[in-house]
PDB file of N, CA and C in Angstrom:
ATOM      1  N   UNK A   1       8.958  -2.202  -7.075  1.00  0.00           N
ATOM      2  CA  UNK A   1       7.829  -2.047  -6.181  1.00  0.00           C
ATOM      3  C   UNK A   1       6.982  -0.879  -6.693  1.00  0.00           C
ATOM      4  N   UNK A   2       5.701  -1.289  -6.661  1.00  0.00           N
ATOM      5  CA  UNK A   2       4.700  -0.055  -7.191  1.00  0.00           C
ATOM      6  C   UNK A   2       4.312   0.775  -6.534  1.00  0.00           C
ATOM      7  N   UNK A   3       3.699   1.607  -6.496  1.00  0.00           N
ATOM      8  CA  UNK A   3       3.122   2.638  -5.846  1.00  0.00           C
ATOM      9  C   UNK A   3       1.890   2.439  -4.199  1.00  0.00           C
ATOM     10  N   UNK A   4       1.627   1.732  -4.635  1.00  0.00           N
ATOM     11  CA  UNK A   4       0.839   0.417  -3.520  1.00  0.00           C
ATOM     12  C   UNK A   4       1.314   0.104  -2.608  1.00  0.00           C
ATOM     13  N   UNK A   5       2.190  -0.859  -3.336  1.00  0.00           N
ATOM     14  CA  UNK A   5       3.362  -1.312  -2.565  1.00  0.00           C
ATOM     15  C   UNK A   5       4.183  -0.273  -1.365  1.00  0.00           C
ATOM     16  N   UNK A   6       4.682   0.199  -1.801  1.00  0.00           N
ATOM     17  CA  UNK A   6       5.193   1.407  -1.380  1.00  0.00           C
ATOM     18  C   UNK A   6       3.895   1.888  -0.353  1.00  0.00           C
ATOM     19  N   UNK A   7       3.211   2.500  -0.425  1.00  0.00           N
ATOM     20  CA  UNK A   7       2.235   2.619   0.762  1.00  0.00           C
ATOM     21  C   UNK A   7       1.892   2.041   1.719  1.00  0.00           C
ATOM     22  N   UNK A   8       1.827   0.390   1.050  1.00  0.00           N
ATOM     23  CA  UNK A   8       1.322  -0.595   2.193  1.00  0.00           C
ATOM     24  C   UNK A   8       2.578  -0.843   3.405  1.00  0.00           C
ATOM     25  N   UNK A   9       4.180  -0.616   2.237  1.00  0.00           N
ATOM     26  CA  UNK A   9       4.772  -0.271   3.464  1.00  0.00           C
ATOM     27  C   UNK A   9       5.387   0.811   4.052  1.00  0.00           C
ATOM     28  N   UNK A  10       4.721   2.038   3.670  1.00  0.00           N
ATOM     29  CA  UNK A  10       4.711   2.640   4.585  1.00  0.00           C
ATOM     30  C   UNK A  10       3.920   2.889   6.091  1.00  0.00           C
ATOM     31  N   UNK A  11       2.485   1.922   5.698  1.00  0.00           N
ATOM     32  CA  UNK A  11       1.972   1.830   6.987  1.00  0.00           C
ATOM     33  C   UNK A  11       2.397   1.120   7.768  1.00  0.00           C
ATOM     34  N   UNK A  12       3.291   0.214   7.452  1.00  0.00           N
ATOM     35  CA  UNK A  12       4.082  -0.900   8.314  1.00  0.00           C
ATOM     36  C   UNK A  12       5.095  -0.045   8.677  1.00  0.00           C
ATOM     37  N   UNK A  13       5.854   0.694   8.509  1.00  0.00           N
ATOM     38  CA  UNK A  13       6.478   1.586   8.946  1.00  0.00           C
ATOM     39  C   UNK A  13       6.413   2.619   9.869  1.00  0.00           C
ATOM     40  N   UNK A  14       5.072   3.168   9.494  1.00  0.00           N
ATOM     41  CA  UNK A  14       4.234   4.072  10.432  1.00  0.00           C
ATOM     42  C   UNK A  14       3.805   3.637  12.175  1.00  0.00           C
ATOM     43  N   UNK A  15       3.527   2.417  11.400  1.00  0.00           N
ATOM     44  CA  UNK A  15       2.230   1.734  12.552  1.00  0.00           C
ATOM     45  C   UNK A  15       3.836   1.408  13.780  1.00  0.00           C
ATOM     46  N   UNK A  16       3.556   1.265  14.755  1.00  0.00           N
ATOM     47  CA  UNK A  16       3.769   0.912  16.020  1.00  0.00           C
ATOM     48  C   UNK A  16       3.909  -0.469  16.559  1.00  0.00           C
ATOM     49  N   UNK A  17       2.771  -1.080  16.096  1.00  0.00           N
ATOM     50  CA  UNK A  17       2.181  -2.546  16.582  1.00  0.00           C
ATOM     51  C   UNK A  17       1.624  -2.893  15.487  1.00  0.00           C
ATOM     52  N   UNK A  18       1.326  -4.465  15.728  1.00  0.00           N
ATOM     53  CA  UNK A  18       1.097  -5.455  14.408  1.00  0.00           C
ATOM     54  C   UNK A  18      -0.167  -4.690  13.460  1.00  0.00           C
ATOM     55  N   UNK A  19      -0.898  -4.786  12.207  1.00  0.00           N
ATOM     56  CA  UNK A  19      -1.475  -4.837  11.420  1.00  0.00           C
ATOM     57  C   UNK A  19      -1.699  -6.144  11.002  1.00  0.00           C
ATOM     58  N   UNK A  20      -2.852  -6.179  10.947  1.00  0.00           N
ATOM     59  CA  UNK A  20      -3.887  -7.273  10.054  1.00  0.00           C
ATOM     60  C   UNK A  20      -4.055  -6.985   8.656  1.00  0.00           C
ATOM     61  N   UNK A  21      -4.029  -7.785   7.764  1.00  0.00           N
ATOM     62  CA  UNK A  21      -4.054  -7.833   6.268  1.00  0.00           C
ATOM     63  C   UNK A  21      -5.807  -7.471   6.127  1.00  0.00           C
ATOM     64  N   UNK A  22      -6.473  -7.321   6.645  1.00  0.00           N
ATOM     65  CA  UNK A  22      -8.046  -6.958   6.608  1.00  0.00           C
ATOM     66  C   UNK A  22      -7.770  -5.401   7.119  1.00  0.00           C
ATOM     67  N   UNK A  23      -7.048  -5.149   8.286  1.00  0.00           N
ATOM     68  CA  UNK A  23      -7.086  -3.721   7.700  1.00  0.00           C
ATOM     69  C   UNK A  23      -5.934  -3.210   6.978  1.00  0.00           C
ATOM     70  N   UNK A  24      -5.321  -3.287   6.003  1.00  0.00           N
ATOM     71  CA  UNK A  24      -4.515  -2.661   5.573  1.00  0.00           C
ATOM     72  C   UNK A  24      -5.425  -2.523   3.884  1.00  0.00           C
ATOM     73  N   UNK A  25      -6.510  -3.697   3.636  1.00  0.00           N
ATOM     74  CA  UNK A  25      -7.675  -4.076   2.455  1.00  0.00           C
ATOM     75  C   UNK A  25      -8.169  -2.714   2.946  1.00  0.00           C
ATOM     76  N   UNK A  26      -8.889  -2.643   4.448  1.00  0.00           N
ATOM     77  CA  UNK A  26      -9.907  -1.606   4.646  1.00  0.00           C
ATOM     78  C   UNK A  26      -9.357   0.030   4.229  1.00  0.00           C
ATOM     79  N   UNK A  27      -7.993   0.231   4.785  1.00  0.00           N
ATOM     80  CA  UNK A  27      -7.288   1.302   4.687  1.00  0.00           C
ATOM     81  C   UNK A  27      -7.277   1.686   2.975  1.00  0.00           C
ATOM     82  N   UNK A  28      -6.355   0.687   2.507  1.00  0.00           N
ATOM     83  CA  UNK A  28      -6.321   0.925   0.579  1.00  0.00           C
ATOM     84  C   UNK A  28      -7.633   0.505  -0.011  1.00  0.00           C
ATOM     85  N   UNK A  29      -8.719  -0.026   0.258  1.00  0.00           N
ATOM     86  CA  UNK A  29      -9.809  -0.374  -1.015  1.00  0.00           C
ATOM     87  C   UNK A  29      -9.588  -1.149  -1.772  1.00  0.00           C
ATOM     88  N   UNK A  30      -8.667  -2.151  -1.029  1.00  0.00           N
ATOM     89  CA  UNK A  30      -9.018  -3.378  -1.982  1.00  0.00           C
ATOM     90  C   UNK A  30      -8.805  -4.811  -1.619  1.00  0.00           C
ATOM     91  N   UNK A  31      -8.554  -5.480  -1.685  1.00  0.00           N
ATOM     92  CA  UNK A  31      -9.189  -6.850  -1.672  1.00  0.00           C
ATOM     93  C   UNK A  31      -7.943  -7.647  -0.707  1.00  0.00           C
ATOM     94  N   UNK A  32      -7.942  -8.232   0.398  1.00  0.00           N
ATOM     95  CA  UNK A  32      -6.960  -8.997   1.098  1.00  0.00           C
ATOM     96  C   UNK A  32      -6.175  -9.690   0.161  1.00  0.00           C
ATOM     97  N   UNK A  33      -6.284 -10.386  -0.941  1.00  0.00           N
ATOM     98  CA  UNK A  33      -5.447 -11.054  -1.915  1.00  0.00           C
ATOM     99  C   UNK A  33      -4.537  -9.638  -2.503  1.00  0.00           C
ATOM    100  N   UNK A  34      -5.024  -8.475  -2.773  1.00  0.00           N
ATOM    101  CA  UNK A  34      -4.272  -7.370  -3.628  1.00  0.00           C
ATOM    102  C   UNK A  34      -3.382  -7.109  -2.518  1.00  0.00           C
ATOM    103  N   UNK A  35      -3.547  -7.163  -1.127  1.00  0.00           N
ATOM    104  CA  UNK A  35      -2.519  -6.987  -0.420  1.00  0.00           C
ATOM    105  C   UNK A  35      -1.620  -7.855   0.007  1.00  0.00           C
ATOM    106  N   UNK A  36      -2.027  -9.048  -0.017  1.00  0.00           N
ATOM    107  CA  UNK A  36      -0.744 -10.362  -0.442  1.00  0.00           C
ATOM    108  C   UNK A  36      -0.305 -10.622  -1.536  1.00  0.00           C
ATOM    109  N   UNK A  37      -0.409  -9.950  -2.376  1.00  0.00           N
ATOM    110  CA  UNK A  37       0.022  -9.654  -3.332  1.00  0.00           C
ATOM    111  C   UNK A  37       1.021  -8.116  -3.124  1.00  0.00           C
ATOM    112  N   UNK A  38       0.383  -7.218  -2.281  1.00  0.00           N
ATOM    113  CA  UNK A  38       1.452  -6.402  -2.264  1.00  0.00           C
ATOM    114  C   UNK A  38       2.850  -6.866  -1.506  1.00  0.00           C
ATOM    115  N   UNK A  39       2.231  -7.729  -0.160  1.00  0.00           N
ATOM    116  CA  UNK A  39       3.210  -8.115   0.613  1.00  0.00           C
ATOM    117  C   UNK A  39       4.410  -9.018  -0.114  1.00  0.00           C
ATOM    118  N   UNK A  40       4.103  -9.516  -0.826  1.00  0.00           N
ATOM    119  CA  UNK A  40       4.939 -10.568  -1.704  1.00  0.00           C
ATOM    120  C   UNK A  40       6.100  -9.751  -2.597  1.00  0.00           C
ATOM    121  N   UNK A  41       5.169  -8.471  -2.904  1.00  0.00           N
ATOM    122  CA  UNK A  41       6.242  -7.761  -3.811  1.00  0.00           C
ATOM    123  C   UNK A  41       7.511  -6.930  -2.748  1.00  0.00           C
ATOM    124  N   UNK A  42       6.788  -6.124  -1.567  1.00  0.00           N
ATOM    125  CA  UNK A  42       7.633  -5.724  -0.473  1.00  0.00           C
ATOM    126  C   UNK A  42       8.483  -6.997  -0.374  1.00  0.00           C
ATOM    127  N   UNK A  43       7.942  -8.536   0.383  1.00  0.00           N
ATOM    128  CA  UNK A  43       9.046  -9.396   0.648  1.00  0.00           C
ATOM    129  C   UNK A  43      10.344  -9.536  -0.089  1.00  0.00           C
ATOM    130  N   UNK A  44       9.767  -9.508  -1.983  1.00  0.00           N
ATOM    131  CA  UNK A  44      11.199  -9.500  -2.742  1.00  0.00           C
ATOM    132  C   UNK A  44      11.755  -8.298  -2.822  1.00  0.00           C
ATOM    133  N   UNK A  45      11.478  -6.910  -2.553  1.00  0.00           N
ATOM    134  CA  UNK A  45      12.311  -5.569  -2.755  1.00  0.00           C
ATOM    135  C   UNK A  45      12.992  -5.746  -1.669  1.00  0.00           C
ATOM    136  N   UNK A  46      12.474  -5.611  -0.381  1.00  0.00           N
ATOM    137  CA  UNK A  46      13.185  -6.508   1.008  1.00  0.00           C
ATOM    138  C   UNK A  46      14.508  -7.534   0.608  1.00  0.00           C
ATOM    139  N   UNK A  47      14.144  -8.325   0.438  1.00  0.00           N
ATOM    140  CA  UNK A  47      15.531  -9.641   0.228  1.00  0.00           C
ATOM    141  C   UNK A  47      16.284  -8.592  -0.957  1.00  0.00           C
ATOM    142  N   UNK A  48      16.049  -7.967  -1.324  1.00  0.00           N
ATOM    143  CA  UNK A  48      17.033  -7.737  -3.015  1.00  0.00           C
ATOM    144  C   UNK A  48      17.660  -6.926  -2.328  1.00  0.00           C
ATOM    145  N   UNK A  49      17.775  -6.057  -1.330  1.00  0.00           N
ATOM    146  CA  UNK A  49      17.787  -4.802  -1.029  1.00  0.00           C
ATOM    147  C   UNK A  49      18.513  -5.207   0.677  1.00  0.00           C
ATOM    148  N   UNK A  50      18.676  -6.382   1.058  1.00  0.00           N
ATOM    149  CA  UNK A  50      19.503  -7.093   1.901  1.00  0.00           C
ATOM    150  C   UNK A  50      18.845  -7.200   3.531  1.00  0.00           C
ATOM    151  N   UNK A  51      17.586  -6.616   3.120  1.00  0.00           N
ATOM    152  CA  UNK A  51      16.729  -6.997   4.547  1.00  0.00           C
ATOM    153  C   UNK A  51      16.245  -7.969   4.855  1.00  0.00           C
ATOM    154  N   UNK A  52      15.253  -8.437   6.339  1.00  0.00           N
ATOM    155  CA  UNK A  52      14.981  -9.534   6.146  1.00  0.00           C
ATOM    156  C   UNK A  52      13.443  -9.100   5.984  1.00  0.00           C
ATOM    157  N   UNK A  53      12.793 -10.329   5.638  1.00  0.00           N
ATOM    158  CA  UNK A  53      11.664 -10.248   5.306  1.00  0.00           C
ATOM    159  C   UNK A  53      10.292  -9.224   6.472  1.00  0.00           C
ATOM    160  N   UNK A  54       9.314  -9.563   5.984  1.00  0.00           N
ATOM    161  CA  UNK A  54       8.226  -8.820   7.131  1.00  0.00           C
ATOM    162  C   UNK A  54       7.667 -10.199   8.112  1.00  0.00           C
ATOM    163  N   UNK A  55       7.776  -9.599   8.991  1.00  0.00           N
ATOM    164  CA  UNK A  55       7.042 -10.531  10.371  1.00  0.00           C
ATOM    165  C   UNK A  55       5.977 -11.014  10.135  1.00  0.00           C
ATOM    166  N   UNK A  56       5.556 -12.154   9.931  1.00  0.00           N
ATOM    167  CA  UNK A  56       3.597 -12.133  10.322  1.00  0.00           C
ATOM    168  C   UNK A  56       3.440 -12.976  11.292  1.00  0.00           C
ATOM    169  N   UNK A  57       2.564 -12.826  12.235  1.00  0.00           N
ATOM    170  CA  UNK A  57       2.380 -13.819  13.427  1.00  0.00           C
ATOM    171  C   UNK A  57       0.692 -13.981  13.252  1.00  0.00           C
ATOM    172  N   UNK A  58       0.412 -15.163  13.032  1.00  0.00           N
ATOM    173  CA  UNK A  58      -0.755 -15.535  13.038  1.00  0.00           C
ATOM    174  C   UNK A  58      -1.594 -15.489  14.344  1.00  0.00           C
ATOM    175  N   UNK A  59      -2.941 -14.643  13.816  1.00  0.00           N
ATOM    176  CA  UNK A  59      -3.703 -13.774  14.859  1.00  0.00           C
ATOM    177  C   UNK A  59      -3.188 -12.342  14.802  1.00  0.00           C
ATOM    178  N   UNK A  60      -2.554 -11.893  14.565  1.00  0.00           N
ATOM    179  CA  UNK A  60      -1.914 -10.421  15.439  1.00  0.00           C
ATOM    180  C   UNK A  60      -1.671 -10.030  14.214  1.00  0.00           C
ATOM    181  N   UNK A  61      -0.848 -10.121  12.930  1.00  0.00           N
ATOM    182  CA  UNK A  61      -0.991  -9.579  11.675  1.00  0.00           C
ATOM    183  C   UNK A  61       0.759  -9.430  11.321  1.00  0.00           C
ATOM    184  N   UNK A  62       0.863  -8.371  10.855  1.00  0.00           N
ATOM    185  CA  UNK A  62       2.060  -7.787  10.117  1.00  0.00           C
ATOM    186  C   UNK A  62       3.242  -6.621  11.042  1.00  0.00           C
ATOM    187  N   UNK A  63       4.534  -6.739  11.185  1.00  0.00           N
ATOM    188  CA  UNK A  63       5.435  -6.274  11.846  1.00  0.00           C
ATOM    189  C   UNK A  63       6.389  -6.469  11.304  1.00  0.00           C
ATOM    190  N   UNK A  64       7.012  -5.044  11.476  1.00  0.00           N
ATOM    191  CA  UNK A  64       8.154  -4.855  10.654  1.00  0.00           C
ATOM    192  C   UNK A  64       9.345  -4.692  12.168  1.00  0.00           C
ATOM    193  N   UNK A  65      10.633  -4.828  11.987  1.00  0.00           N
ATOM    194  CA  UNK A  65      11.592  -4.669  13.205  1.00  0.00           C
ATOM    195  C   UNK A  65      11.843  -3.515  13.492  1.00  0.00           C
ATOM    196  N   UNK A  66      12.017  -2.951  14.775  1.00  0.00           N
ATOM    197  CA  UNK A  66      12.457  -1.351  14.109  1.00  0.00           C
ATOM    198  C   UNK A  66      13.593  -0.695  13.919  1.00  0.00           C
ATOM    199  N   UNK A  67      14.873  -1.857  14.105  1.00  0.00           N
ATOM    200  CA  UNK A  67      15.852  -1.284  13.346  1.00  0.00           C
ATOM    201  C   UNK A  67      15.863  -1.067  12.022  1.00  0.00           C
ATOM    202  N   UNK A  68      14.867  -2.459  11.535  1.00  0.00           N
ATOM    203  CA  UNK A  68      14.671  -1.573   9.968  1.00  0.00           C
ATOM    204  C   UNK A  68      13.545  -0.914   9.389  1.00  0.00           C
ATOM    205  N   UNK A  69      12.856  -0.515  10.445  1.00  0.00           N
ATOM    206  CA  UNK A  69      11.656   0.493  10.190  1.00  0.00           C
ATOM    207  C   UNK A  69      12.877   1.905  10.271  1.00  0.00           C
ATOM    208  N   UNK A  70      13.797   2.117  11.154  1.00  0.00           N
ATOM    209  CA  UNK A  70      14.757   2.956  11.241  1.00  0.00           C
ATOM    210  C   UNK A  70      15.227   2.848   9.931  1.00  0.00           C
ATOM    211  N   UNK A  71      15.765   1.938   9.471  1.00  0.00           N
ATOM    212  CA  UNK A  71      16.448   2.379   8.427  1.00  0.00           C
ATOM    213  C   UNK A  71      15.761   2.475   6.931  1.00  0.00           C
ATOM    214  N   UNK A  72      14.587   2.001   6.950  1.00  0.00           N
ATOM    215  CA  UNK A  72      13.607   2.434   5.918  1.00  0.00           C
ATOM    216  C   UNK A  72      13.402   3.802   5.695  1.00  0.00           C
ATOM    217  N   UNK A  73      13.483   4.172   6.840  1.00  0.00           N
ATOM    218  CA  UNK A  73      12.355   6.051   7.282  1.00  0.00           C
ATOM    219  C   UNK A  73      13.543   6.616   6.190  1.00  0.00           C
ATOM    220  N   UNK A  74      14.819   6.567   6.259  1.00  0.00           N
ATOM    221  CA  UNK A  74      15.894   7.303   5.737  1.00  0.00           C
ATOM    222  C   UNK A  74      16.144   6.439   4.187  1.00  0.00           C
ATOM    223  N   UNK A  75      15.840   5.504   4.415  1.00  0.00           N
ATOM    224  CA  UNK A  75      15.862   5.396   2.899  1.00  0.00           C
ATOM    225  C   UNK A  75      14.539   5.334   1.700  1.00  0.00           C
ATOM    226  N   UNK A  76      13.659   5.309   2.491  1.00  0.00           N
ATOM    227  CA  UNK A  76      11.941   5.946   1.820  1.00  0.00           C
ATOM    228  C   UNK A  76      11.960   7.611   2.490  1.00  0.00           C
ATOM    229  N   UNK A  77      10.986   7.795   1.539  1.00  0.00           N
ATOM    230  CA  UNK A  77      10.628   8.941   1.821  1.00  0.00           C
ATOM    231  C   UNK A  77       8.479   8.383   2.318  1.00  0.00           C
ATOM    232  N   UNK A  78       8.932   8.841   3.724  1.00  0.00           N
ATOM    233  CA  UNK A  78       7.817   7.712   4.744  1.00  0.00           C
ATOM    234  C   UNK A  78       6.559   9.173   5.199  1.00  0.00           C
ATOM    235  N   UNK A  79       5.531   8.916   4.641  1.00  0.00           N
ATOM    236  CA  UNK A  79       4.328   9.949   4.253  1.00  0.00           C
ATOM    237  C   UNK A  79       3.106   9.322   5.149  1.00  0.00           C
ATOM    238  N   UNK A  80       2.740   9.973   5.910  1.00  0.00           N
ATOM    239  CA  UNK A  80       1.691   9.303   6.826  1.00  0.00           C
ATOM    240  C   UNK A  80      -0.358   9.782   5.647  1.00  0.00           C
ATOM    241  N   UNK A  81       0.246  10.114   4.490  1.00  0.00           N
ATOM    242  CA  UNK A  81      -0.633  10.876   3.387  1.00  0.00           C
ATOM    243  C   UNK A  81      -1.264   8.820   2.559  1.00  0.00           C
ATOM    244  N   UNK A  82      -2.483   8.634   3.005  1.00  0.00           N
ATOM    245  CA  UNK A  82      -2.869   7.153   2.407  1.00  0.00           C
ATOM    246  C   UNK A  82      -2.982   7.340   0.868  1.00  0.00           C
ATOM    247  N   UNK A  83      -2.681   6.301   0.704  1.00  0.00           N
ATOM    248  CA  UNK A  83      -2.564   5.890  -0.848  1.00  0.00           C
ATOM    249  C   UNK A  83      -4.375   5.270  -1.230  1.00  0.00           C
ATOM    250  N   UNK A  84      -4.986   5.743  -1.907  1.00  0.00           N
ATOM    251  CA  UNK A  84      -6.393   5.263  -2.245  1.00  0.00           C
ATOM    252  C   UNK A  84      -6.727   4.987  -3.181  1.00  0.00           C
ATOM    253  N   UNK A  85      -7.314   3.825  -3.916  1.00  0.00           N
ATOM    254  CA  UNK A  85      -7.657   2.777  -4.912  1.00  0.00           C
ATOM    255  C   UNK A  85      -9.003   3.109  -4.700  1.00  0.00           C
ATOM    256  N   UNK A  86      -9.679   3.944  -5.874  1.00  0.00           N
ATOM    257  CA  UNK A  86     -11.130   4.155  -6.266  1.00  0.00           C
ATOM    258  C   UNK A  86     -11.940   2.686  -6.797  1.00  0.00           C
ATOM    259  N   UNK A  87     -12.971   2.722  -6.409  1.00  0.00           N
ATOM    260  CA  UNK A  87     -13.867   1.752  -6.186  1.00  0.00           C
ATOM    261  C   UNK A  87     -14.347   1.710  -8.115  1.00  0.00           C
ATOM    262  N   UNK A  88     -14.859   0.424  -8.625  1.00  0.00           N
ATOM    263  CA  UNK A  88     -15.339   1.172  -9.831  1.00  0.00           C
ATOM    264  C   UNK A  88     -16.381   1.901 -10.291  1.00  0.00           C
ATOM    265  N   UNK A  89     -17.573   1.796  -9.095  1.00  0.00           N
ATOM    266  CA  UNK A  89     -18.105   2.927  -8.959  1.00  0.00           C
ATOM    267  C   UNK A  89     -17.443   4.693  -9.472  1.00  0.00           C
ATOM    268  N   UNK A  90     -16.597   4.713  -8.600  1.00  0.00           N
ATOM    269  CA  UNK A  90     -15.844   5.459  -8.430  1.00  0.00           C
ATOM    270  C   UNK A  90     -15.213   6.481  -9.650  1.00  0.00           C
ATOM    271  N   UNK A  91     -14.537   5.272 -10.148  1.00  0.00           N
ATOM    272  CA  UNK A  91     -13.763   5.251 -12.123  1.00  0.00           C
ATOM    273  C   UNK A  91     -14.602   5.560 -12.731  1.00  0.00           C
ATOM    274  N   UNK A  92     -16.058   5.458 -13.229  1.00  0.00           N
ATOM    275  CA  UNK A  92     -16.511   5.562 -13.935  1.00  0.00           C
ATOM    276  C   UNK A  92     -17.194   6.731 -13.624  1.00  0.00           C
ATOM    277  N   UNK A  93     -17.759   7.455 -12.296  1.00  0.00           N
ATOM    278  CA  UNK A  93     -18.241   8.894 -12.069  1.00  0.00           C
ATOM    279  C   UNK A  93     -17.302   9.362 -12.886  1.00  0.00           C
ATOM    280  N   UNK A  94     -15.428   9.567 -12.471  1.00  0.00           N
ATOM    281  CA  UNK A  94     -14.466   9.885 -12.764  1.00  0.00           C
ATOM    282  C   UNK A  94     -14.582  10.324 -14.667  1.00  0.00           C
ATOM    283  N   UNK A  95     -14.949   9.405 -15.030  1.00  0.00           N
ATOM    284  CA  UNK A  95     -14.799   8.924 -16.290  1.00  0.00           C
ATOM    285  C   UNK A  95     -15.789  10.029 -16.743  1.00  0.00           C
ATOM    286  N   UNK A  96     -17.216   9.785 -16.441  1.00  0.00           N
ATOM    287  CA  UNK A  96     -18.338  10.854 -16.609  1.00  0.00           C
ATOM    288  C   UNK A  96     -17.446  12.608 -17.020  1.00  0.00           C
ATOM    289  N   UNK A  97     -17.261  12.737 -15.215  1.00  0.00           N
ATOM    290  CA  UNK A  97     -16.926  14.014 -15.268  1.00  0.00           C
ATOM    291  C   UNK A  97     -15.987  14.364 -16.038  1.00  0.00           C
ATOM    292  N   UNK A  98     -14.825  13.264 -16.476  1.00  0.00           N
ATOM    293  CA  UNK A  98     -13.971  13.903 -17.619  1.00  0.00           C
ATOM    294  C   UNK A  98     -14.432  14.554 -18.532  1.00  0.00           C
ATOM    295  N   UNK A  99     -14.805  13.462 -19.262  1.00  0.00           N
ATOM    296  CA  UNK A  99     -15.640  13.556 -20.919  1.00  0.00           C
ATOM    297  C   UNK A  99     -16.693  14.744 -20.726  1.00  0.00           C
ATOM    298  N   UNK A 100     -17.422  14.959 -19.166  1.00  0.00           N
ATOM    299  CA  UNK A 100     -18.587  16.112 -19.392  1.00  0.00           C
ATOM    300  C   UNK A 100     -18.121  17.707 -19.313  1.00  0.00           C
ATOM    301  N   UNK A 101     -16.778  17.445 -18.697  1.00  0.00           N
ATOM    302  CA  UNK A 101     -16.392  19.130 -18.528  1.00  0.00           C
ATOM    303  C   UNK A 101     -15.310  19.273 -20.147  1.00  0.00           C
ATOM    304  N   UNK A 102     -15.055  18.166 -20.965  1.00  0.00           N
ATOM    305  CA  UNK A 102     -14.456  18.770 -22.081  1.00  0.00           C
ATOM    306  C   UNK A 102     -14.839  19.465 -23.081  1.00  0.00           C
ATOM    307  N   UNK A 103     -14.198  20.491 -23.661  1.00  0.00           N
ATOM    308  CA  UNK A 103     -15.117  21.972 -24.675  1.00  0.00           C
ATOM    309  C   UNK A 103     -14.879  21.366 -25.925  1.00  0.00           C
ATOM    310  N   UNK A 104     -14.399  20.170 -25.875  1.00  0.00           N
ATOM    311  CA  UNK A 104     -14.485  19.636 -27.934  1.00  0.00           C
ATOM    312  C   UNK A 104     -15.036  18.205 -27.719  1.00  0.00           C
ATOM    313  N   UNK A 105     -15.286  17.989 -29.213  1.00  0.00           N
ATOM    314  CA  UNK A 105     -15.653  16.512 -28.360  1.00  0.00           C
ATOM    315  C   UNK A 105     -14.855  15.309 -28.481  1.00  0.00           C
ATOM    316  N   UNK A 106     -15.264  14.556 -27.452  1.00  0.00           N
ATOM    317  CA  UNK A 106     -13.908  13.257 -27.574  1.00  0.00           C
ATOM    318  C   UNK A 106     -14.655  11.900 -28.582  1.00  0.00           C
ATOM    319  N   UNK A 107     -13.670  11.374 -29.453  1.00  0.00           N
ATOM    320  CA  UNK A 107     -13.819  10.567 -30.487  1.00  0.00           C
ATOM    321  C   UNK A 107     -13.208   9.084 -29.187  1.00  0.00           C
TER     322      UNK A 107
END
């Protein structure tokens, strides 16, 4: 599980009540497919790892149980700190300011 991953479930962890896959896109910056795509990767670390899968109830979103939101907290290390995916806007300011604050020049 990646780093993403890992975030997206920690907000499932965090959260209380269901989540929608539109906001969990809005929360990380990126695209409802990148987060069924994350969910898919949580579902298999989940089964490998002897849990059962994540809840989804159509309309209402994403839920985790909380006996094993309990037993996640102790076996993640569970950070209410969001995980953020720069826009490519974003990357490429990034990119700018690298290359403009370096004192030699880059080949």
């Amino acid at each position: 599980m990646d780093r993403k991953s890992l975030a997206v479930l920690n907000q499932l962890v965090l959260r209380d009540s269901y989540i929608t896959v539109q906001e969990l896109a809005l929360t990380f910056n990126v695209s409802n497919r990148k987060i069924y795509n994350d969910i898919a990767k949580i579902n298999d670390w989940l089964k490998e790892s002897g849990y059962p899968k994540l809840s989804q109830v159509r309309g209402q979103g994403l839920y985790l149980d909380e006996n094993l939101k309990g037993k996640l907290r102790t076996q993640l290390i569970v950070s209410d700190y969001p995980y953020y995916e720069n826009s490519p806007n974003e990357r490429r300011a990034w990119i700018f300011i690298f290359i403009a604050v370096q004192e030699r020049p880059l080949f």
